[in-house]
PDB file of N, CA and C in Angstrom:
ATOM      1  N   UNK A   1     -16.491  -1.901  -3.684  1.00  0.00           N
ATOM      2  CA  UNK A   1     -15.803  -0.709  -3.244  1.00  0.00           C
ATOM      3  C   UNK A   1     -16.852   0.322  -2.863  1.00  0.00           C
ATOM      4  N   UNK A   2     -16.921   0.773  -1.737  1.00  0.00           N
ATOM      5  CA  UNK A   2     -17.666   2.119  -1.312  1.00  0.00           C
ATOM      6  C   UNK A   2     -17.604   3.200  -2.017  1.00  0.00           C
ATOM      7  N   UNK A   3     -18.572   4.314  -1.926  1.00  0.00           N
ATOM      8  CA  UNK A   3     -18.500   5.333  -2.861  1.00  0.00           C
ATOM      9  C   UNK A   3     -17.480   6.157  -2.386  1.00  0.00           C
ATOM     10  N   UNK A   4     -16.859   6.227  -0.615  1.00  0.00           N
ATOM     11  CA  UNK A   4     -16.087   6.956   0.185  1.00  0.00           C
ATOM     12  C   UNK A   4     -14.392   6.575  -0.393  1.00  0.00           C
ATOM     13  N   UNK A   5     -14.787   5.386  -0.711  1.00  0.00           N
ATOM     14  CA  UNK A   5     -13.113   4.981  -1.272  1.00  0.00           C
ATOM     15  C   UNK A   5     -13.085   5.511  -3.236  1.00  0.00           C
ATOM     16  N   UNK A   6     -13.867   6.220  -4.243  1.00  0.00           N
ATOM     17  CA  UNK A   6     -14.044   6.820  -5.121  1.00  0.00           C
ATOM     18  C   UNK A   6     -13.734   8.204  -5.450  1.00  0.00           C
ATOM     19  N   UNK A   7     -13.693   9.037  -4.010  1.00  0.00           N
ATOM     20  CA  UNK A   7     -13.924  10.128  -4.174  1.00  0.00           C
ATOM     21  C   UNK A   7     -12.489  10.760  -2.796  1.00  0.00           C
ATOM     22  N   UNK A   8     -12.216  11.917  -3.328  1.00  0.00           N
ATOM     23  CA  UNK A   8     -11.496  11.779  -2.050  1.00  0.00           C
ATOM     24  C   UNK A   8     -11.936  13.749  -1.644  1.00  0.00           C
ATOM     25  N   UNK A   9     -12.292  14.708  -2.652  1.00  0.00           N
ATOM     26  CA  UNK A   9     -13.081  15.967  -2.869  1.00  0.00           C
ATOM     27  C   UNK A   9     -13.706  16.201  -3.448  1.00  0.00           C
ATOM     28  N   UNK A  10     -14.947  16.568  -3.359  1.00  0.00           N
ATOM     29  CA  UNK A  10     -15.427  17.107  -4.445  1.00  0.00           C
ATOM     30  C   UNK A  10     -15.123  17.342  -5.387  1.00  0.00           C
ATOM     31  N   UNK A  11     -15.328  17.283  -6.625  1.00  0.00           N
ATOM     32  CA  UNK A  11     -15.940  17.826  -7.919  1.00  0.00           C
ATOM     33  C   UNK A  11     -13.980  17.802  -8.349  1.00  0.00           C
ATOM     34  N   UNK A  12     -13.243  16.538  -7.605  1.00  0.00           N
ATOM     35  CA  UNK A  12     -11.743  16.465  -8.370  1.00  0.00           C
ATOM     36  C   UNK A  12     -11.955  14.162  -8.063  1.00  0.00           C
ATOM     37  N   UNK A  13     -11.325  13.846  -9.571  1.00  0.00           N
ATOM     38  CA  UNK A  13     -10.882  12.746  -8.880  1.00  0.00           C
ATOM     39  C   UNK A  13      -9.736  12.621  -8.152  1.00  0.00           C
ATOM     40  N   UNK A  14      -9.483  11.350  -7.661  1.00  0.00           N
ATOM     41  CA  UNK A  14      -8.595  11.269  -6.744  1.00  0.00           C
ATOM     42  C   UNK A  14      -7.169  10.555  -7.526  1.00  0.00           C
ATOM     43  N   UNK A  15      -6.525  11.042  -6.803  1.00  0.00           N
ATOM     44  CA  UNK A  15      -4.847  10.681  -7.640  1.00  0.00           C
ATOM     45  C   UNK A  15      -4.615   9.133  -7.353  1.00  0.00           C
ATOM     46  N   UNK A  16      -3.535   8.690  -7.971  1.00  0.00           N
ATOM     47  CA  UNK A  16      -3.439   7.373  -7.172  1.00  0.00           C
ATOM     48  C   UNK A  16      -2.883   7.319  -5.837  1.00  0.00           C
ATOM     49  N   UNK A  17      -2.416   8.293  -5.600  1.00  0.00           N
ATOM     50  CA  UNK A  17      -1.575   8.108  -4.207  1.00  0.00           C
ATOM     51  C   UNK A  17      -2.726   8.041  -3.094  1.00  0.00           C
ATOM     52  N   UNK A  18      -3.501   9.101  -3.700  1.00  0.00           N
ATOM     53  CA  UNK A  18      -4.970   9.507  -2.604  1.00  0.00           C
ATOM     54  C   UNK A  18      -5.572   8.178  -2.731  1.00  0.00           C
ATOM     55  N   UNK A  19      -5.889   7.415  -3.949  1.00  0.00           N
ATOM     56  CA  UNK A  19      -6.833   6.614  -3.573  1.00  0.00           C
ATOM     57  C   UNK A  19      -6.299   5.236  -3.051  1.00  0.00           C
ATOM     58  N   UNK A  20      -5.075   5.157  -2.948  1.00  0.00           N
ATOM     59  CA  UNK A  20      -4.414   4.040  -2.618  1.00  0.00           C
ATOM     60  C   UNK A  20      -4.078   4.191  -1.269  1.00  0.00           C
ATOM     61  N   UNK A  21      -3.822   5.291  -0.648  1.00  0.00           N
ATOM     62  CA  UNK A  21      -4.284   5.813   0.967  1.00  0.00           C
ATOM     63  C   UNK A  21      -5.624   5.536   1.184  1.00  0.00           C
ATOM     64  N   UNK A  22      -6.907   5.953   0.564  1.00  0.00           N
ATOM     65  CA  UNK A  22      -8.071   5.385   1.036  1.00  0.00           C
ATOM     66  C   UNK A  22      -8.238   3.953   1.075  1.00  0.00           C
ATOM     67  N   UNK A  23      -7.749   3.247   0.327  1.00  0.00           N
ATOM     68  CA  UNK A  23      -7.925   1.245   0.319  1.00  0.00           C
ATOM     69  C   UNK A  23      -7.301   1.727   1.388  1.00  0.00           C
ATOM     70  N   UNK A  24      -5.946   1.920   1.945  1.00  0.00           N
ATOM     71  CA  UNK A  24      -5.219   1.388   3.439  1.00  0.00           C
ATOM     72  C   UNK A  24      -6.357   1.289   4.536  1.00  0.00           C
ATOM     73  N   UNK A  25      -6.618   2.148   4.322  1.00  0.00           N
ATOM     74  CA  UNK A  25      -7.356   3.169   5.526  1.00  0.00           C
ATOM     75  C   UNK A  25      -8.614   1.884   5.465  1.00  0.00           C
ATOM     76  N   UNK A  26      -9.024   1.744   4.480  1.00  0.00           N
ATOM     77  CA  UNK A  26     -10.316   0.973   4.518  1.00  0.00           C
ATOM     78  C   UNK A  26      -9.741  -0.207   5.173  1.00  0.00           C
ATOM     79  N   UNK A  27      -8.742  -0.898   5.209  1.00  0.00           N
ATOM     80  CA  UNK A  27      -8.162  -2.098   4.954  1.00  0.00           C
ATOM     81  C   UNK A  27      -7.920  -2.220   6.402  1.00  0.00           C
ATOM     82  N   UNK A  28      -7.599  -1.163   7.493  1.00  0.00           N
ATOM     83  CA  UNK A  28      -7.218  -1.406   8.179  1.00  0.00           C
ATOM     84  C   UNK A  28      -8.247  -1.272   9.226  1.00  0.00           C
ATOM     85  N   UNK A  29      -9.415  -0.495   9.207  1.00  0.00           N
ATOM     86  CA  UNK A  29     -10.500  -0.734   9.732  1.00  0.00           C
ATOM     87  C   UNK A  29     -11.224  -2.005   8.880  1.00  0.00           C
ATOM     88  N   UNK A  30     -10.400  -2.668   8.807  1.00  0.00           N
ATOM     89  CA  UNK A  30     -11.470  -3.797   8.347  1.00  0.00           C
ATOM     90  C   UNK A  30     -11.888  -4.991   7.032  1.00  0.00           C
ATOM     91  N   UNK A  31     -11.830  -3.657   5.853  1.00  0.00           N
ATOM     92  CA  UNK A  31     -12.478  -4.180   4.613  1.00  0.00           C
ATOM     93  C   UNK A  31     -11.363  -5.226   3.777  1.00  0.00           C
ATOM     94  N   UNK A  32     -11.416  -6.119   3.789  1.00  0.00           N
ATOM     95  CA  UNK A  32     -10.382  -7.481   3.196  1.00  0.00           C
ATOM     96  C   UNK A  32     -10.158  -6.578   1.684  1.00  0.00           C
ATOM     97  N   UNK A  33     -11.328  -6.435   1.154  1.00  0.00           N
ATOM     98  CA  UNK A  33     -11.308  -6.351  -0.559  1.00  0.00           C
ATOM     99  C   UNK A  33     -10.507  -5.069  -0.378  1.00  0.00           C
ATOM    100  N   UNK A  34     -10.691  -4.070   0.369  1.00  0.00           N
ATOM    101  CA  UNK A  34      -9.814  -2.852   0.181  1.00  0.00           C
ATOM    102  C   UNK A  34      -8.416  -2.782   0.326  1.00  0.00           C
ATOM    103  N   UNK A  35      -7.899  -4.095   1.061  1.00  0.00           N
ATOM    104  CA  UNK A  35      -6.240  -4.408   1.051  1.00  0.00           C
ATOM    105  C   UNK A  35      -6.014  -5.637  -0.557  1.00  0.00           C
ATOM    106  N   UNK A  36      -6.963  -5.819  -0.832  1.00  0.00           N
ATOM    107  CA  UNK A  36      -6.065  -6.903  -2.071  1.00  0.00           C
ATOM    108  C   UNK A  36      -6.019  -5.339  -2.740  1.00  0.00           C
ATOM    109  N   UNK A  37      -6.962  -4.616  -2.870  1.00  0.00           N
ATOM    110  CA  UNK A  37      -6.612  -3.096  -4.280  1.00  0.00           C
ATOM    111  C   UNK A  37      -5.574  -2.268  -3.654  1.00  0.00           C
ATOM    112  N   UNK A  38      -5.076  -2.348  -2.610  1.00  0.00           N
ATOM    113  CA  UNK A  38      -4.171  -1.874  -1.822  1.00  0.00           C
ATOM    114  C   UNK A  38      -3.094  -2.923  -2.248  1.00  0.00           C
ATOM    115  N   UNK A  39      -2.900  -3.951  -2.243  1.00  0.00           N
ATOM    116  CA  UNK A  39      -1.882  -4.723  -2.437  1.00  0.00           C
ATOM    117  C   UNK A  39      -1.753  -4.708  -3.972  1.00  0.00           C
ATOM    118  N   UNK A  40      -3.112  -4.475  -5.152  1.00  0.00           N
ATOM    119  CA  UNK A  40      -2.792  -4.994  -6.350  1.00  0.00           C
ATOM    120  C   UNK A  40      -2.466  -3.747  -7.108  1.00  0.00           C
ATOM    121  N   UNK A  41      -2.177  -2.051  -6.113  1.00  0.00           N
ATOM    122  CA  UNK A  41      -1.895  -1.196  -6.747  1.00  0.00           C
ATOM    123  C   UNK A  41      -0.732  -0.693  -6.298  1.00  0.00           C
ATOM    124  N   UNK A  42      -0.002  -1.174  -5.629  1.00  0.00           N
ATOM    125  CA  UNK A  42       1.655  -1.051  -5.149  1.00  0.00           C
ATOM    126  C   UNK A  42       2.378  -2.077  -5.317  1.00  0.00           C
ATOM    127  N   UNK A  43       2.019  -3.022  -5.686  1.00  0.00           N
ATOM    128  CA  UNK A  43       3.035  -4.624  -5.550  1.00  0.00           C
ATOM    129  C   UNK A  43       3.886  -4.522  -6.823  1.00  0.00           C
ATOM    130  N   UNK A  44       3.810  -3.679  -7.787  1.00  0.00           N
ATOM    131  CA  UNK A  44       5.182  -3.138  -9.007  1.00  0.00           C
ATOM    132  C   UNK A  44       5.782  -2.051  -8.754  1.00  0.00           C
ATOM    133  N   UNK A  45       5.399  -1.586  -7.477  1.00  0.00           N
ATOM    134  CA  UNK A  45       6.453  -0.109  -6.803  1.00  0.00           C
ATOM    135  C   UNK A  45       6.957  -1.181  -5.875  1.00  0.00           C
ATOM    136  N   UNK A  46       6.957  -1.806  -4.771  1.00  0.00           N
ATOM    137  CA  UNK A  46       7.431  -2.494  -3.558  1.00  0.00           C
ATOM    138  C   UNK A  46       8.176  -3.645  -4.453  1.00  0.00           C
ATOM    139  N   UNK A  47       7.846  -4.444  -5.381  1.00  0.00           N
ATOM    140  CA  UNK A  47       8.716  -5.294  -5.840  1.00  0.00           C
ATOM    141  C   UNK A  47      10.203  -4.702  -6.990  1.00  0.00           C
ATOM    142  N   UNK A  48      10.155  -3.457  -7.596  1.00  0.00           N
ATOM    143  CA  UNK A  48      11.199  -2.701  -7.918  1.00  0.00           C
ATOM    144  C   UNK A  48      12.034  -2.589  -6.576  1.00  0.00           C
ATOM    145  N   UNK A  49      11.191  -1.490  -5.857  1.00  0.00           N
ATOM    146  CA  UNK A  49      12.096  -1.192  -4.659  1.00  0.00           C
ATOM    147  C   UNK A  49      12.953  -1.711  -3.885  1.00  0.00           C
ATOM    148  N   UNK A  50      12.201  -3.339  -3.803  1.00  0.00           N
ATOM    149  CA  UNK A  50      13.244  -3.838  -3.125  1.00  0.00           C
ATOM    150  C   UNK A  50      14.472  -5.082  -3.941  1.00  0.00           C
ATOM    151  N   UNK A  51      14.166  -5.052  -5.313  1.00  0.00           N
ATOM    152  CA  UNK A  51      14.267  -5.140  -6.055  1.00  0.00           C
ATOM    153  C   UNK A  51      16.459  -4.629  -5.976  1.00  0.00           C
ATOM    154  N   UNK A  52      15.686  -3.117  -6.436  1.00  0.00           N
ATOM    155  CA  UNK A  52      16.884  -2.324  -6.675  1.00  0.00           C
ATOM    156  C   UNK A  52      17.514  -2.232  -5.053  1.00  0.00           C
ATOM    157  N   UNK A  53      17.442  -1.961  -4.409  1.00  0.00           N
ATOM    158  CA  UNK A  53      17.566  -2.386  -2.615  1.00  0.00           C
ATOM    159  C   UNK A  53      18.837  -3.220  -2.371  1.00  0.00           C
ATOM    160  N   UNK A  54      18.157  -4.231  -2.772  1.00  0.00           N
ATOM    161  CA  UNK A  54      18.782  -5.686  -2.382  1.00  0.00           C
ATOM    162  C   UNK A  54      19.592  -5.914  -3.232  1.00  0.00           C
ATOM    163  N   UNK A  55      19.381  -5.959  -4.871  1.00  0.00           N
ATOM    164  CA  UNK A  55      20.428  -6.347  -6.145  1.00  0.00           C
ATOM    165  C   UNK A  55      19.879  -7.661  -6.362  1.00  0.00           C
ATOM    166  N   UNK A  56      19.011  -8.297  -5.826  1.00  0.00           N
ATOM    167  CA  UNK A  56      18.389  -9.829  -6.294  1.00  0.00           C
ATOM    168  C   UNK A  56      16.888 -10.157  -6.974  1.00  0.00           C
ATOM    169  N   UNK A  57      17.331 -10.107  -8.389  1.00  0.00           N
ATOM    170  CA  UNK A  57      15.723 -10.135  -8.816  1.00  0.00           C
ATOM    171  C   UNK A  57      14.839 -11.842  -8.585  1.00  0.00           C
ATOM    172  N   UNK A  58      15.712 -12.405  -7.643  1.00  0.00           N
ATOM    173  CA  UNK A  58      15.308 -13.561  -8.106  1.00  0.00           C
ATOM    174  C   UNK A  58      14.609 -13.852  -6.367  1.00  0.00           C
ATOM    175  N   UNK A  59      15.025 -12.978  -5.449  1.00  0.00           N
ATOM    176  CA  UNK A  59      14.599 -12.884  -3.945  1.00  0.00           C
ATOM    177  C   UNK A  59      13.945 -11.756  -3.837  1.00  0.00           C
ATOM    178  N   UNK A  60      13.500 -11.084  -4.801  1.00  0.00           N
ATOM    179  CA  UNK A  60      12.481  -9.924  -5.061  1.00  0.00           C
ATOM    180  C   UNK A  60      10.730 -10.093  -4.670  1.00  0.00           C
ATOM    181  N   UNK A  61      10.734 -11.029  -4.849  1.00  0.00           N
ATOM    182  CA  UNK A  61       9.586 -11.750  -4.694  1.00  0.00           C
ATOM    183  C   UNK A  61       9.170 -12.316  -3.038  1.00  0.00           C
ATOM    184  N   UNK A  62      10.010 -12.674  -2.962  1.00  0.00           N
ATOM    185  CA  UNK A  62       9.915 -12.816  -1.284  1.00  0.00           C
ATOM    186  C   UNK A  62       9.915 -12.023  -0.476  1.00  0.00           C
ATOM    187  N   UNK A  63      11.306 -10.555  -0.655  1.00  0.00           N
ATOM    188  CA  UNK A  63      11.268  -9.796  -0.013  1.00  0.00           C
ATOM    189  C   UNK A  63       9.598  -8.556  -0.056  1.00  0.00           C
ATOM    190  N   UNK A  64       9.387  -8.905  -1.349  1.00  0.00           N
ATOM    191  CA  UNK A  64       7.883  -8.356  -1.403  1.00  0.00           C
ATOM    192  C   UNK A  64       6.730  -8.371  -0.245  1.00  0.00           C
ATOM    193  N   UNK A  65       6.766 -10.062  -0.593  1.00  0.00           N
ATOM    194  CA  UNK A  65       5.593 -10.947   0.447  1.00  0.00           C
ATOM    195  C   UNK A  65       5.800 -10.785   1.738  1.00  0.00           C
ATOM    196  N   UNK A  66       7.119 -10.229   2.165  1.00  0.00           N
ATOM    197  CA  UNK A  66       7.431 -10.322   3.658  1.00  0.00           C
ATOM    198  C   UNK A  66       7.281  -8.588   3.791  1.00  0.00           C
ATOM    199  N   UNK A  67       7.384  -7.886   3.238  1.00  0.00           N
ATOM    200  CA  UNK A  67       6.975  -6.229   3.092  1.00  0.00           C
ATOM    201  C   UNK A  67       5.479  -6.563   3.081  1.00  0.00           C
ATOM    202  N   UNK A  68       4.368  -7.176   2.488  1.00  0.00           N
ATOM    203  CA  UNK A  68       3.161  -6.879   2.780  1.00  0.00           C
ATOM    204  C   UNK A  68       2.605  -7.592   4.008  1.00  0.00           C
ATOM    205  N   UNK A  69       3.199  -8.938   4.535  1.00  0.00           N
ATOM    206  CA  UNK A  69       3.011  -9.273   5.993  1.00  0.00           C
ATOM    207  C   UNK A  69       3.580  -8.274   7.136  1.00  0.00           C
ATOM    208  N   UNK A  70       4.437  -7.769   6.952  1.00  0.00           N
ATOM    209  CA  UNK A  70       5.120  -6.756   8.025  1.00  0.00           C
ATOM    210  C   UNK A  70       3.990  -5.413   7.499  1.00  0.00           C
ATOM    211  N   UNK A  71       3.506  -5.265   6.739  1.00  0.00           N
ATOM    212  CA  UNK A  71       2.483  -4.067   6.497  1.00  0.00           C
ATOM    213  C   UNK A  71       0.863  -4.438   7.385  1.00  0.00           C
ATOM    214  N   UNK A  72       0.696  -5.487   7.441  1.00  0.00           N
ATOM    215  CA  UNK A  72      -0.350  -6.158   7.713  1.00  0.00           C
ATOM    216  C   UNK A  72      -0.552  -6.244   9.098  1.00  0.00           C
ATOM    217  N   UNK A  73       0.665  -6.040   9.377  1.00  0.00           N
ATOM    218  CA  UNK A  73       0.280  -6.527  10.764  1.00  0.00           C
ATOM    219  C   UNK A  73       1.087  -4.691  11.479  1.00  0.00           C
ATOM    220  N   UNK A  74       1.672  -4.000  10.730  1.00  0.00           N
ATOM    221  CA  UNK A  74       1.381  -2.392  10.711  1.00  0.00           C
ATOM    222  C   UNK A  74       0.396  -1.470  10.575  1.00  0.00           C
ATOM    223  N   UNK A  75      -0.613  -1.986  10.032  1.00  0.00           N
ATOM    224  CA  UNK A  75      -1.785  -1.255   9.393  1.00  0.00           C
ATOM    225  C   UNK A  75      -2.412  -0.444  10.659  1.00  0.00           C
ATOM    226  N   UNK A  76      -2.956  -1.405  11.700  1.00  0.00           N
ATOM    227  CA  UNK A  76      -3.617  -1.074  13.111  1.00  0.00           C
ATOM    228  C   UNK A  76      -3.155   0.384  12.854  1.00  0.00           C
ATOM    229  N   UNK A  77      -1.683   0.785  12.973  1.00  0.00           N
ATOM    230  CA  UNK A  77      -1.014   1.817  13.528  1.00  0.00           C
ATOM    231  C   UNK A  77      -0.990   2.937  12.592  1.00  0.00           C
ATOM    232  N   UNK A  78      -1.574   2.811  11.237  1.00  0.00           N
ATOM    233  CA  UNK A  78      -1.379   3.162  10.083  1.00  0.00           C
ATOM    234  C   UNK A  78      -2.771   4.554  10.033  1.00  0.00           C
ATOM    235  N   UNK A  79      -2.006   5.956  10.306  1.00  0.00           N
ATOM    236  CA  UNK A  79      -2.508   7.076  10.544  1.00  0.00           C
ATOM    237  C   UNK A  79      -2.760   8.247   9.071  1.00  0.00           C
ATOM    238  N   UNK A  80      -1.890   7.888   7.874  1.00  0.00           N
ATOM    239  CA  UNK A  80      -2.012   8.360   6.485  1.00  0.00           C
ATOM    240  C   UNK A  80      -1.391   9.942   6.959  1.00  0.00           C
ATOM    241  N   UNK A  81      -0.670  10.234   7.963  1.00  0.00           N
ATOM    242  CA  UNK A  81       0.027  10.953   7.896  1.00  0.00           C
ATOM    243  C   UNK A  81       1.076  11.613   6.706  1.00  0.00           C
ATOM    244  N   UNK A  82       1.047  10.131   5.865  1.00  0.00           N
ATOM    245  CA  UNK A  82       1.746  10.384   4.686  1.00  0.00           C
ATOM    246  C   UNK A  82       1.182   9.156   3.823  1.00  0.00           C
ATOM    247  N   UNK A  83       1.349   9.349   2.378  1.00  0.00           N
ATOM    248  CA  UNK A  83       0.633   8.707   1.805  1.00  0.00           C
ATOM    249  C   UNK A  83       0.842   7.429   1.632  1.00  0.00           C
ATOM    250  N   UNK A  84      -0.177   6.173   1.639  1.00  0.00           N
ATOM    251  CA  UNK A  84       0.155   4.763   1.785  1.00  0.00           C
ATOM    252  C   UNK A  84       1.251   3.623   1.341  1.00  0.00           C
ATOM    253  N   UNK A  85       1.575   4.310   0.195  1.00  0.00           N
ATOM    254  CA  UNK A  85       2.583   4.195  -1.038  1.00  0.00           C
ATOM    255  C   UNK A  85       4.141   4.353   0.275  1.00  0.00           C
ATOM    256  N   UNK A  86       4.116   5.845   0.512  1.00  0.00           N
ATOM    257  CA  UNK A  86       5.074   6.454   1.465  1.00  0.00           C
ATOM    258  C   UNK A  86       5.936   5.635   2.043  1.00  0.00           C
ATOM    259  N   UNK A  87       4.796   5.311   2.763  1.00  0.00           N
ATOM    260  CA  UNK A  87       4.176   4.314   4.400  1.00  0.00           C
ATOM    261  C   UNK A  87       4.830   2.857   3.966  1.00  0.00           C
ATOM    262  N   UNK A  88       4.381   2.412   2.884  1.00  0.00           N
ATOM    263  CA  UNK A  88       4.673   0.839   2.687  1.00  0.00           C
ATOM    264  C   UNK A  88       6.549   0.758   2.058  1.00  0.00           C
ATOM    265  N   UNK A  89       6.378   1.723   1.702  1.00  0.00           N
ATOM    266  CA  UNK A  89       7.921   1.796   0.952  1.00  0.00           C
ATOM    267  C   UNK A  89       9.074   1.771   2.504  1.00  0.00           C
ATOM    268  N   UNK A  90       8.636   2.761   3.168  1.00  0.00           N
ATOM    269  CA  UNK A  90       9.440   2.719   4.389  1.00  0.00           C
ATOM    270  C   UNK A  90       9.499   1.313   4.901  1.00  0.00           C
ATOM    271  N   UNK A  91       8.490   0.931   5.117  1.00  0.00           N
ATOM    272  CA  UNK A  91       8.337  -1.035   6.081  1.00  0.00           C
ATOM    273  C   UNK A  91       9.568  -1.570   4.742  1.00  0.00           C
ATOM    274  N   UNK A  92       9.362  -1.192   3.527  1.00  0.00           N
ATOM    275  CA  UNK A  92      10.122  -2.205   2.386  1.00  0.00           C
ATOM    276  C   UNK A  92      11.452  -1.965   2.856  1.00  0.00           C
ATOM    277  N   UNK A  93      11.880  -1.132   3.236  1.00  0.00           N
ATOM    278  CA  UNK A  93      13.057  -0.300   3.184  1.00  0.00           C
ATOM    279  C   UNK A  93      14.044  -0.944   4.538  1.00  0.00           C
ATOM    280  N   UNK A  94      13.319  -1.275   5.476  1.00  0.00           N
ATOM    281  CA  UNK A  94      13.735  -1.735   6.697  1.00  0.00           C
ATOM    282  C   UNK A  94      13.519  -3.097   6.864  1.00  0.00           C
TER     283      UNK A  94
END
């Protein structure tokens, strides 16, 4: 992990939302390892969500895996206009 994905201001750490927007960001210019910490720090928010969504805990799991391929191939476009968490919940949502 880069020191740029650690820090997000000065002399504050970074929240999770902030630093889970920086993995995207890394992830999508590029860095593989910055989308698995991107994937391994939302995949118990996106698997609730769609979870409660749908009513099927037993197709929860799939609908997951198909929310982080439809993210994956979103990312390119992926501006942090709002925070990554935000961002991925919406793709879950649709």
């Amino acid at each position: 992990m880069t020191p740029a994905l650690l820090r997000s201001r000065p002399g504050t750490d970074p929240t999770r939302d902030e630093l889970t927007t920086q993995w995207a960001l890394a992830a999508r210019d590029g860095d593989a390892h910055a989308f698995e910490q991107f994937v391994r720090a939302t995949r118990r928010d996106v698997w609730r969500f769609v979870a409660h969504l749908s009513g099927d805990l037993h197709g929860a799991d799939d609908l997951t895996q198909e929310t982080y391929l439809r993210a994956l191939t979103a990312l390119p476009g992926f501006a942090a206009r709002s925070s990554a968490r935000t961002w991925l919940l919406a793709i879950a949502r649709r």
